[in-house]
Protein backbone atom coordinates (compact mmCIF):
# COMPACT_ATOMS: atom_id res chain seq x y z
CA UNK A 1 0.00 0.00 0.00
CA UNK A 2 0.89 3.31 -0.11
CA UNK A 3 2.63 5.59 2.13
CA UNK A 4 0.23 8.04 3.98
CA UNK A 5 0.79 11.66 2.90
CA UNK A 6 1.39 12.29 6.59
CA UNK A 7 3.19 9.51 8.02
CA UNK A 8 2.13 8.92 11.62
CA UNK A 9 5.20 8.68 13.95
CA UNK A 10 4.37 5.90 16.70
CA UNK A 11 6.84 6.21 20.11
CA UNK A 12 5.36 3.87 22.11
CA UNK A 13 7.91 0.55 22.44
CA UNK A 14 6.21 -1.13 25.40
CA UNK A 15 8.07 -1.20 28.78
CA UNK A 16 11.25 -2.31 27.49
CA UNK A 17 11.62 0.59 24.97
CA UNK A 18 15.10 2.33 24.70
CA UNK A 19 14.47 6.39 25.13
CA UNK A 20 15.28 8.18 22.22
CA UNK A 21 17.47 11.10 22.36
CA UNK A 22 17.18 14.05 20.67
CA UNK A 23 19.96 15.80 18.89
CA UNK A 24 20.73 18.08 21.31
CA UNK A 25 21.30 15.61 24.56
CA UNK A 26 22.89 13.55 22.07
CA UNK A 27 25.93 15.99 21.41
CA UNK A 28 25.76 17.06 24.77
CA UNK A 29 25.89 13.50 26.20
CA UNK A 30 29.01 12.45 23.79
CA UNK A 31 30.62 16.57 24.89
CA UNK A 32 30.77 15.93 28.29
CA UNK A 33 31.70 12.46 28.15
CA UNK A 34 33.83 11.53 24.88
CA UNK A 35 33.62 8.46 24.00
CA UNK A 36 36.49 7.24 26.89
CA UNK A 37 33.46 7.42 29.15
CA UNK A 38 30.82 4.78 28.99
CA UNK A 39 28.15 5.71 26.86
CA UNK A 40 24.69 4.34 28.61
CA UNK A 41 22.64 1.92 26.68
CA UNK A 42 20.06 4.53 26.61
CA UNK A 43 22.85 6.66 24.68
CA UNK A 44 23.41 4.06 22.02
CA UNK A 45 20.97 4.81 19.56
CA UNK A 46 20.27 4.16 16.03
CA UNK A 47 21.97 7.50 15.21
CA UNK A 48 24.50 6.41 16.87
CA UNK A 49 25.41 3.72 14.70
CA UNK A 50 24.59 5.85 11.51
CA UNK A 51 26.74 9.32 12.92
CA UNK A 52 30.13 6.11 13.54
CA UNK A 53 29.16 4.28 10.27
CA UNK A 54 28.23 1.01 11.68
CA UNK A 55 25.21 0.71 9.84
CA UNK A 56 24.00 3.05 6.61
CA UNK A 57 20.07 4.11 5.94
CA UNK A 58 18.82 2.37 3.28
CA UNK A 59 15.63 0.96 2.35
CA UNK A 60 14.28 -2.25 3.42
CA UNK A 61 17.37 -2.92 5.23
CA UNK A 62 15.62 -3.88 8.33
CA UNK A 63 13.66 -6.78 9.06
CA UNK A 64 11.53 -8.59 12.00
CA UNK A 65 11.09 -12.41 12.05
CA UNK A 66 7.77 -13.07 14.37
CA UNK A 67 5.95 -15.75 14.69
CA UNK A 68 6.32 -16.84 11.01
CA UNK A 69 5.61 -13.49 9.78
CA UNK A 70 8.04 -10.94 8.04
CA UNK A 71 8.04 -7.08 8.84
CA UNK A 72 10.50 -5.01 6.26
CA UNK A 73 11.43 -1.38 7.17
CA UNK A 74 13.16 0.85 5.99
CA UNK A 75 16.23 2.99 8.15
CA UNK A 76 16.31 7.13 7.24
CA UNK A 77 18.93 9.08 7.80
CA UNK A 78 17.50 10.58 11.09
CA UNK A 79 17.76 6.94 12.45
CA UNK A 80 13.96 6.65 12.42
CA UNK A 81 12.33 2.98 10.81
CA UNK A 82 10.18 3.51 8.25
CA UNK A 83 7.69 0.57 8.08
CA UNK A 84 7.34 -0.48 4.25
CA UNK A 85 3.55 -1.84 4.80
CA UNK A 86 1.98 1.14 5.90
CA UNK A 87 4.63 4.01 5.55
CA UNK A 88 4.47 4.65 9.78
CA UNK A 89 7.47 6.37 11.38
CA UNK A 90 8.93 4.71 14.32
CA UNK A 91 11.61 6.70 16.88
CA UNK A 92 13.05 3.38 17.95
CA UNK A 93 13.32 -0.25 17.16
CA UNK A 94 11.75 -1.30 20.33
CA UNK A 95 8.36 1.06 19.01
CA UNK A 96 8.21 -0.65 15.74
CA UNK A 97 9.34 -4.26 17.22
CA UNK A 98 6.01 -3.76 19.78
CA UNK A 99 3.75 -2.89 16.87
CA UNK A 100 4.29 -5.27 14.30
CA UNK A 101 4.41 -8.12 17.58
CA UNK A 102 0.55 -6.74 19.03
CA UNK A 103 -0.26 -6.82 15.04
CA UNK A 104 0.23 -10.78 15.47
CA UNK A 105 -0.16 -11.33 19.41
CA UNK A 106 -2.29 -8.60 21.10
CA UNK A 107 -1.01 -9.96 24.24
CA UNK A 108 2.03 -9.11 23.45
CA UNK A 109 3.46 -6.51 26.11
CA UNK A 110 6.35 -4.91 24.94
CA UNK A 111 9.21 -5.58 21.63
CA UNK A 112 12.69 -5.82 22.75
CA UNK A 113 13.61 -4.31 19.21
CA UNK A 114 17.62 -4.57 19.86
CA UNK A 115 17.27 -8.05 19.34
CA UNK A 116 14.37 -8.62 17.92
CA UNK A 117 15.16 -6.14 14.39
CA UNK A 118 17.77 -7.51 11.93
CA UNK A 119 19.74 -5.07 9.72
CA UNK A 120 21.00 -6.68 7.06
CA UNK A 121 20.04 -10.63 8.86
CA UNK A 122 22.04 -9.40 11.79
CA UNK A 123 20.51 -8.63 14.88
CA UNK A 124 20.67 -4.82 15.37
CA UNK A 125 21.84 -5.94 19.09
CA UNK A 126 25.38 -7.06 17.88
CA UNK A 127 25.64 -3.50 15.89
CA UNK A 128 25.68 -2.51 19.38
CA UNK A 129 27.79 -4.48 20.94
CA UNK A 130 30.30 -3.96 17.86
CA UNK A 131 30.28 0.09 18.90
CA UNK A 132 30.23 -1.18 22.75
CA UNK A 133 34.20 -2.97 21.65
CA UNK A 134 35.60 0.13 19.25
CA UNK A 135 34.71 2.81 21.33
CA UNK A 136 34.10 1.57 24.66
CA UNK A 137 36.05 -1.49 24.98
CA UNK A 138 36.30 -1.52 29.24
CA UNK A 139 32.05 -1.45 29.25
CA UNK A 140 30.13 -3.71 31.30
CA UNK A 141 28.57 -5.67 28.19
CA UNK A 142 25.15 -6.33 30.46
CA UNK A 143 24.58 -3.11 28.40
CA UNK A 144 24.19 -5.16 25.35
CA UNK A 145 23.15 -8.39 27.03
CA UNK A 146 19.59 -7.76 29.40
CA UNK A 147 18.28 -6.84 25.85
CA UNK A 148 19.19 -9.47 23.89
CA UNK A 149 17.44 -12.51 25.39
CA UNK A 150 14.08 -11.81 23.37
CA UNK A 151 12.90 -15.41 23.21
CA UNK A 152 10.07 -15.54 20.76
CA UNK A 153 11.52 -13.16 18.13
CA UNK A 154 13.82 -15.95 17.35
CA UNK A 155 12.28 -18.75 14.53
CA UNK A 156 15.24 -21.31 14.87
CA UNK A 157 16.14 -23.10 11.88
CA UNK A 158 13.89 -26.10 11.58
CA UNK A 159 10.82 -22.86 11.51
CA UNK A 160 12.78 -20.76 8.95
CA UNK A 161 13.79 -23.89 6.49
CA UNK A 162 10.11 -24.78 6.70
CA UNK A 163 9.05 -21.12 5.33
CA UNK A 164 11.96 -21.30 2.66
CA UNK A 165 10.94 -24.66 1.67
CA UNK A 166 7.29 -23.28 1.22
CA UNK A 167 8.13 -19.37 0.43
CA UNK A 168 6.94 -20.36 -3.34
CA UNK A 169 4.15 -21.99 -1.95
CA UNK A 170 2.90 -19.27 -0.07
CA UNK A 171 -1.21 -18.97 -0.27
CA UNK A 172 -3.07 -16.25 -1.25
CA UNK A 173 -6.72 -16.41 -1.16
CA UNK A 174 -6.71 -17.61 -5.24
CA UNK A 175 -4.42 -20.21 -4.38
CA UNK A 176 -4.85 -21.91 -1.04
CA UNK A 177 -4.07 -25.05 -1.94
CA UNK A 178 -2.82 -26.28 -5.19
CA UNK A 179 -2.12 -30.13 -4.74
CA UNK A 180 -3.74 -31.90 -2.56
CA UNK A 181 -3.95 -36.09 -1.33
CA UNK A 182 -6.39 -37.97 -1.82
CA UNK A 183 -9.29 -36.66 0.91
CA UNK A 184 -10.34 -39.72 1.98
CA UNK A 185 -6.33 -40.23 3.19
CA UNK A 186 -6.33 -37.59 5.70
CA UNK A 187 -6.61 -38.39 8.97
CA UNK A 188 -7.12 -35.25 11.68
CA UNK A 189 -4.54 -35.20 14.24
CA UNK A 190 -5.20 -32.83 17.74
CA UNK A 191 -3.28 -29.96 17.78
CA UNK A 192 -1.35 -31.16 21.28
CA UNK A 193 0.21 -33.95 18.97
CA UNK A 194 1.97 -31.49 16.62
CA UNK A 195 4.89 -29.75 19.04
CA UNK A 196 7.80 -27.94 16.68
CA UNK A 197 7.01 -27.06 13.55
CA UNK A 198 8.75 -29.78 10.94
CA UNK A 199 9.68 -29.02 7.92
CA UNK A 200 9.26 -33.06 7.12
CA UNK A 201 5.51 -33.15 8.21
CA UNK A 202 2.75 -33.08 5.05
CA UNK A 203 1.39 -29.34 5.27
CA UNK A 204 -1.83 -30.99 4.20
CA UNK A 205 -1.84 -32.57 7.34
CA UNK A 206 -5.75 -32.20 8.79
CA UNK A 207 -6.02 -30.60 12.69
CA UNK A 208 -8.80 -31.17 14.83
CA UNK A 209 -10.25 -27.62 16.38
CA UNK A 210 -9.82 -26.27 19.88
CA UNK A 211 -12.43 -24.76 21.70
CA UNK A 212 -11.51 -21.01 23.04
CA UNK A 213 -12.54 -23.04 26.43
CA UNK A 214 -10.32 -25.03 26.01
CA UNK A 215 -6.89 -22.52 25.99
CA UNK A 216 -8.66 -20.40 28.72
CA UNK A 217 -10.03 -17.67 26.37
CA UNK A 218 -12.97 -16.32 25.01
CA UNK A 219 -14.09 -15.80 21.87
CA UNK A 220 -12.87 -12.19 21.54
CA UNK A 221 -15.90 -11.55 18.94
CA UNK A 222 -19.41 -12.26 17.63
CA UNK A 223 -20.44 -13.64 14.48
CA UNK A 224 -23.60 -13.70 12.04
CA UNK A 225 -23.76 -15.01 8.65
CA UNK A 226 -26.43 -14.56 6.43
CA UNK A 227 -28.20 -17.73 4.88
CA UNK A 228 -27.85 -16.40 1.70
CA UNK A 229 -23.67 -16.19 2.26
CA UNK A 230 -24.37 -19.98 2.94
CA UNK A 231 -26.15 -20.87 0.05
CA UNK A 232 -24.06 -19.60 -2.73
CA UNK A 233 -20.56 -20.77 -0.70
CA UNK A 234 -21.99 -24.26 -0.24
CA UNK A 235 -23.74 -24.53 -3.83
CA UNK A 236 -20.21 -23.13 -5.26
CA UNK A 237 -18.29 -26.32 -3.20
CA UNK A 238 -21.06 -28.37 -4.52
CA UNK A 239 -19.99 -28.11 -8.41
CA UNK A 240 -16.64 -29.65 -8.38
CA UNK A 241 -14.82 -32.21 -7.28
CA UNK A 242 -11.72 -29.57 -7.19
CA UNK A 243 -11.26 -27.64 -4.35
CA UNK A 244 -12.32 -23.81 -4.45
CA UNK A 245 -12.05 -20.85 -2.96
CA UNK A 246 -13.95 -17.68 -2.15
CA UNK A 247 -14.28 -14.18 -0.18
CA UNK A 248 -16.79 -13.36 2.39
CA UNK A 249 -18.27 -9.80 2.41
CA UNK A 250 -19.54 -7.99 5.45
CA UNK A 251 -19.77 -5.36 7.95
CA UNK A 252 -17.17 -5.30 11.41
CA UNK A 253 -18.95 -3.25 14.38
CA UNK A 254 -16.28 -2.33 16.43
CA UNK A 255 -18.49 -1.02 19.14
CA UNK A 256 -20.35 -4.28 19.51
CA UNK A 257 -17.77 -6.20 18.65
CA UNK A 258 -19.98 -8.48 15.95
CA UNK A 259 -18.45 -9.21 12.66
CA UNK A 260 -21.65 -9.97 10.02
CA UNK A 261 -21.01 -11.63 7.25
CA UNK A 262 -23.51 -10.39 4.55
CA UNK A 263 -22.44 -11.62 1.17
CA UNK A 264 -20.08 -14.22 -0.22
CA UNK A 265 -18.16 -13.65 -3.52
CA UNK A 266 -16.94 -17.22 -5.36
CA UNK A 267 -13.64 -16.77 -7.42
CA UNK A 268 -14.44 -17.95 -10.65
CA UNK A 269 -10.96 -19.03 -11.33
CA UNK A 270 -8.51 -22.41 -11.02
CA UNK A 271 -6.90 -22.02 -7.60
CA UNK A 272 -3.04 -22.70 -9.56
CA UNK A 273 -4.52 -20.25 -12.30
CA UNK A 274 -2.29 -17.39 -11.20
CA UNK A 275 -2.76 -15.16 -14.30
CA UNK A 276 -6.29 -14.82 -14.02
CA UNK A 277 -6.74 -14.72 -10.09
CA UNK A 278 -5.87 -11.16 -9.90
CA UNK A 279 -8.56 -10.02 -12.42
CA UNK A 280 -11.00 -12.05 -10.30
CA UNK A 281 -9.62 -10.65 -6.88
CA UNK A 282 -9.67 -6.69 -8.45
CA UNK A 283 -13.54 -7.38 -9.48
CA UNK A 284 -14.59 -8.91 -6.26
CA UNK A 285 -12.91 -5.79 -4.39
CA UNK A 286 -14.72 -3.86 -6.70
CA UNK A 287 -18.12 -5.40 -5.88
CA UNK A 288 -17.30 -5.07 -2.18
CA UNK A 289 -16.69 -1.22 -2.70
CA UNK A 290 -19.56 -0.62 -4.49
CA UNK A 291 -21.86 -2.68 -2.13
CA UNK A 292 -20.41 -0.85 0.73
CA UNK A 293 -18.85 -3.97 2.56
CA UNK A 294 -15.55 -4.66 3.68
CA UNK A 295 -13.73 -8.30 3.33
CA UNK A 296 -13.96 -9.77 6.76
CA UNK A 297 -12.90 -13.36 5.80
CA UNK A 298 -12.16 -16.24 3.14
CA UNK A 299 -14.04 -19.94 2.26
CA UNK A 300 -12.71 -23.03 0.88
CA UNK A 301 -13.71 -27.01 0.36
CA UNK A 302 -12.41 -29.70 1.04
CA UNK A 303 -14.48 -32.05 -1.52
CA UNK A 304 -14.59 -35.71 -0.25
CA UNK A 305 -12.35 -34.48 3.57
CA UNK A 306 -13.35 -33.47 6.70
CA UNK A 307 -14.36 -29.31 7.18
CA UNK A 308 -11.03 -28.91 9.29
CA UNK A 309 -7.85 -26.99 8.57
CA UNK A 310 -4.65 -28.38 7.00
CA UNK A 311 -1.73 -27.26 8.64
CA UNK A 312 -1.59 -24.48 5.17
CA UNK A 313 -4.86 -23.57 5.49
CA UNK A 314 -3.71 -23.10 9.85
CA UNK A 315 -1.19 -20.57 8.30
CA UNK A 316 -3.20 -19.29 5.72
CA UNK A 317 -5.75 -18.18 8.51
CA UNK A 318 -3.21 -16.46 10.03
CA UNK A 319 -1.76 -14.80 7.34
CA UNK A 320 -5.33 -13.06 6.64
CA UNK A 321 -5.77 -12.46 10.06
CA UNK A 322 -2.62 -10.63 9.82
CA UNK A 323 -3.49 -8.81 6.27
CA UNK A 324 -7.02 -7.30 7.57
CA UNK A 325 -5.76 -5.18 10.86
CA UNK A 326 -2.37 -4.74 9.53
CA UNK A 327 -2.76 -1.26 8.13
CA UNK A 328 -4.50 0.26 11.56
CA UNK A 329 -3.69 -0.35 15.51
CA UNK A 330 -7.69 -1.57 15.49
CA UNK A 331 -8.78 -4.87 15.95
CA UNK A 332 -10.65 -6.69 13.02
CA UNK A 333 -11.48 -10.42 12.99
CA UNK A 334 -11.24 -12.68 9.80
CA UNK A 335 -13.19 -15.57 9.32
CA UNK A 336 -12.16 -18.71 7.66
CA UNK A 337 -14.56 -21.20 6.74
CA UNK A 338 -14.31 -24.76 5.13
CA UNK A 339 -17.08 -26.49 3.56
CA UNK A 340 -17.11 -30.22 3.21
CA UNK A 341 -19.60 -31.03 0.60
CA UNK A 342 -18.71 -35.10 0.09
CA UNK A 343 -17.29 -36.86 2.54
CA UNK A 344 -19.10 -39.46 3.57
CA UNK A 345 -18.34 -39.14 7.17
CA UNK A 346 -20.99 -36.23 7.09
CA UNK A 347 -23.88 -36.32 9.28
CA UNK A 348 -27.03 -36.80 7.00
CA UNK A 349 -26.48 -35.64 3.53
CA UNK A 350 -25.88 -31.81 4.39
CA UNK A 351 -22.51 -30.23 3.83
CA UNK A 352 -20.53 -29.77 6.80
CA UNK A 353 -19.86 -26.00 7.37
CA UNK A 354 -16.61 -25.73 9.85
CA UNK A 355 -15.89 -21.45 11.02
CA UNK A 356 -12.66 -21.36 12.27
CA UNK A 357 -10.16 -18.60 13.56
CA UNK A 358 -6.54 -19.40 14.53
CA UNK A 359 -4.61 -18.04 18.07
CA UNK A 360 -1.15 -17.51 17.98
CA UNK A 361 0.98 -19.93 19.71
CA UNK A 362 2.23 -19.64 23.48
CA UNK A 363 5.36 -16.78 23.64
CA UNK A 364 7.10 -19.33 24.95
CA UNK A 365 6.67 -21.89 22.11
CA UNK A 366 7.22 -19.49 19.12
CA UNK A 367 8.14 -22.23 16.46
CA UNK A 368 4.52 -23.85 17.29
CA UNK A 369 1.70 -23.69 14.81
CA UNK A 370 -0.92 -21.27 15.31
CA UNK A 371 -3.76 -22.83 17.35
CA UNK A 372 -7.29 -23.59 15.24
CA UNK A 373 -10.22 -23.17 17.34
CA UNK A 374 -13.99 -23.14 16.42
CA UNK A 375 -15.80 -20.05 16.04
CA UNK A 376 -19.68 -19.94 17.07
CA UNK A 377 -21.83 -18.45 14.70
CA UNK A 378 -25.26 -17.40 14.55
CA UNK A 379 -27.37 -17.58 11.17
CA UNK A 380 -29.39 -15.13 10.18
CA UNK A 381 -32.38 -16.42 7.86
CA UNK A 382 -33.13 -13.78 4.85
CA UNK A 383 -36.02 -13.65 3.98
CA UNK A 384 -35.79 -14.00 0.07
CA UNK A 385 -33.25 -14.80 -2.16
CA UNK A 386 -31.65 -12.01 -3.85
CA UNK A 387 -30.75 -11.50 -7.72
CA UNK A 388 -27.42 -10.90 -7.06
CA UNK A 389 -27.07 -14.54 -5.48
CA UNK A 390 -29.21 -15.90 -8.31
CA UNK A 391 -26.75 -14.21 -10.91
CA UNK A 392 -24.10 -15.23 -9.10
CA UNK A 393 -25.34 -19.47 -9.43
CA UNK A 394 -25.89 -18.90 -13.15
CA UNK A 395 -22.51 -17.85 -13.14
CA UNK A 396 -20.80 -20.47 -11.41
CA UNK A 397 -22.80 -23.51 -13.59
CA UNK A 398 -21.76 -21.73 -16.58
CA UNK A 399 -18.40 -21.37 -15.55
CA UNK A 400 -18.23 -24.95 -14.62
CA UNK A 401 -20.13 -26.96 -17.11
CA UNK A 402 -17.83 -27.96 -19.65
CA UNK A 403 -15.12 -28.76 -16.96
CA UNK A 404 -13.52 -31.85 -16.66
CA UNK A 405 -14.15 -31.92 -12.69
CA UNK A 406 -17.71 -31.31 -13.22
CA UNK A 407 -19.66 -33.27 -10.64
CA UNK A 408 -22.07 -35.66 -12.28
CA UNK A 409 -25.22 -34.90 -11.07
CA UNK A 410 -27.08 -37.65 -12.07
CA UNK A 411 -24.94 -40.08 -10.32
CA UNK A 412 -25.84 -41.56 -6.54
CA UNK A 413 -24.46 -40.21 -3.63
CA UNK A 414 -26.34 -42.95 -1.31
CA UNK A 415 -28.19 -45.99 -2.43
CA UNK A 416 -31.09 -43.87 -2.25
CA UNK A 417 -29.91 -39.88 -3.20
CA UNK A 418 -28.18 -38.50 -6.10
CA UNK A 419 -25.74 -35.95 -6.32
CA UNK A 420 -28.74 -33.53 -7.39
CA UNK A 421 -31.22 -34.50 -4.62
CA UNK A 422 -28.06 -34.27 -2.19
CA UNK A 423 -27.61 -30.52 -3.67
CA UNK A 424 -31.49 -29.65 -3.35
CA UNK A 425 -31.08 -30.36 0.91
């Protein structure tokens, strides 16, 4: 996105934020002292480091590793960060370390941002200590030190090789999943079974849901979704045998804290189909500007599997999560949902529709997966259906009926149901 026109400077770096100094107590700090004299950790400051040509400004030279998300910024020449997602100012690295860290974990206290900012994949703490041995070498190096024990910033390598591995991989919301195993293969594991993440383990690994009871929260939100939102997602997942993929349309009231879901939006497009997903996505935005509604969450199938997340689809979650309140210090939810329109371990004939949400993992288990719970719903039952949904069926068979994935309507589902009565439920 781009840069605001006025880029709001953000100071606050949680209890553990480093002071900034201004010029002036700067020079007057090095005056009296010279640099035989120990410099206090409060005086070692970006600008610092610039003014003695340890580090240079540059853009996207600086970098936070979090949870399995990636924060670039850029260092100016004032020895301010410049935060290349939104174009926000920060005075310190401990400011911007504690606001891209409550972006992921709203828990999250403070940012430690000596060691948890890399300039140039070095942690900005050993910049310090560097300066600490030219200038100062007789310093007590606890100056360095109590910073630099910030133990969720680090990913360790089996976390990191996994994101490499699947960097190429990444999902968007056109291509959550490109390959998948045979449904009928995947087992659900519980989430207590999974530990470290592993770059070895299948990523289409199935994970049984959480309740918020369950990890001592609450759901931090309400949510209603229209019947019409689960008509059209559930007739879209009934058309192929492929899996597919969709938005979901609504309203977040911040004062009651209830997301509604109001409309859903199929992508009419292959989910490996990269070349036409982004005319899809810019028309769907489109239709969300024009009907007033903001995107509040994502849908997908799983054809013939059970309605849980994938280990991807855990990380997907999160990664929209991420994407919706990462432009604003607000709070917005996003709401995942998978539909399971064939497996046969289904109750009755009915699709199985599974709303999920993920929590980060425990601070002190940072290379964990995110944690999938269930999200309780409430559906709202419109009282007609609209043209747009209509329009939007014809669309879908249209775009569907000469594919090889069709499903074949006329064929049984049960002894006693086709594939078209099972639709009709």
């Amino acid at each position: 996105s781009e840069p605001p026109s006025s880029p709001q400077v953000v100071e606050d770096g949680g209890e553990e934020d480093e002071e900034e100094l201004s010029g002036g107590e700067e020079a007057d700090l090095r005056s009296s002292s010279g640099r035989g004299s120990l410099l206090t950790r409060r005086g070692i400051t970006l600008r610092v480091l610039l003014k003695d040509g340890l580090v240079e400004p540059g853009d996207g030279v600086l970098a936070i590793h979090y949870l399995g998300k990636n924060f670039v910024g850029d260092l100016l020449n004032d020895g301010k960060i410049r935060w290349v997602e939104t174009g926000q100012i920060f005075n310190s690295p401990s400011a911007w370390a504690t606001h891209c860290k409550r972006l992921v974990n709203p828990a999250k206290k403070s940012g430690c941002g000596w060691a948890s900012v890399r300039y140039r994949g070095q942690k900005l703490v050993q910049y310090k200590t560097t300066w600490l041995h030219k200038y100062q070498p007789s310093a007590d190096m606890s100056l360095v030190s109590e910073e630099d024990d910030d133990e969720d910033e680090e990913e360790g390598k089996t976390a990191v090789q996994a994101d490499e591995k699947n960097k190429n991989n990444k999902p968007g919301l056109h291509d959550v999943v490109v390959s998948r195993r045979t449904d009928r293969e995947r087992i659900p594991v519980r989430y207590c079974t999974l530990g470290t993440r592993d770059a070895t383990r299948d990523p289409h690994t199935l994970v049984e849901l959480s309740a918020f009871s369950a990890i001592n929260r609450f759901q931090p939100f309400n949510v209603a979704v229209s019947s019409n939102v689960l008509l059209l997602m559930d007739f879209h997942c009934h058309l192929t045998t492929s899996e597919v993929v969709g938005y979901l349309g609504g309203r977040w009231d911040t004062n009651t804290q209830l997301l509604t879901v109001l409309r859903a939006f199929p992508c009419r497009t292959r989910l490996a189909d990269r070349d036409s997903a982004s005319a899809v996505e810019e028309e769907i935005c489109q239709n969300l500007f024009m009907r007033g509604l903001s995107l509040v969450g994502w849908y997908h199938s799983h054809p013939r599997g059970p309605a849980l997340p994938s280990l991807q689809d855990i990380d997907s979650q999160m990664d929209h999560q991420l994407r919706l309140q990462g432009s604003n210090n607000g709070f917005q939810p996003c709401l995942g949902i998978i539909c399971g329109p064939y497996y046969h371990g289904n109750q009755g004939v009915a699709s199985t529709i599974t709303p999920f949400w993920v929590v980060p993992p425990p601070e002190q288990r940072p290379n964990d997966h995110g944690i999938p719970v269930a999200v309780e719903v409430t559906y709202v039952q419109d009282n007609f259906l609209t043209s747009d949904v209509l329009n939007e069926m014809m669309l879908l068979v249209d775009y569907y009926r000469a594919a090889p994935d069709l499903v074949q309507f006329s064929q049984y589902w049960c002894p006693d149901t086709t594939m078209m009565d099972k639709i009709k439920v």
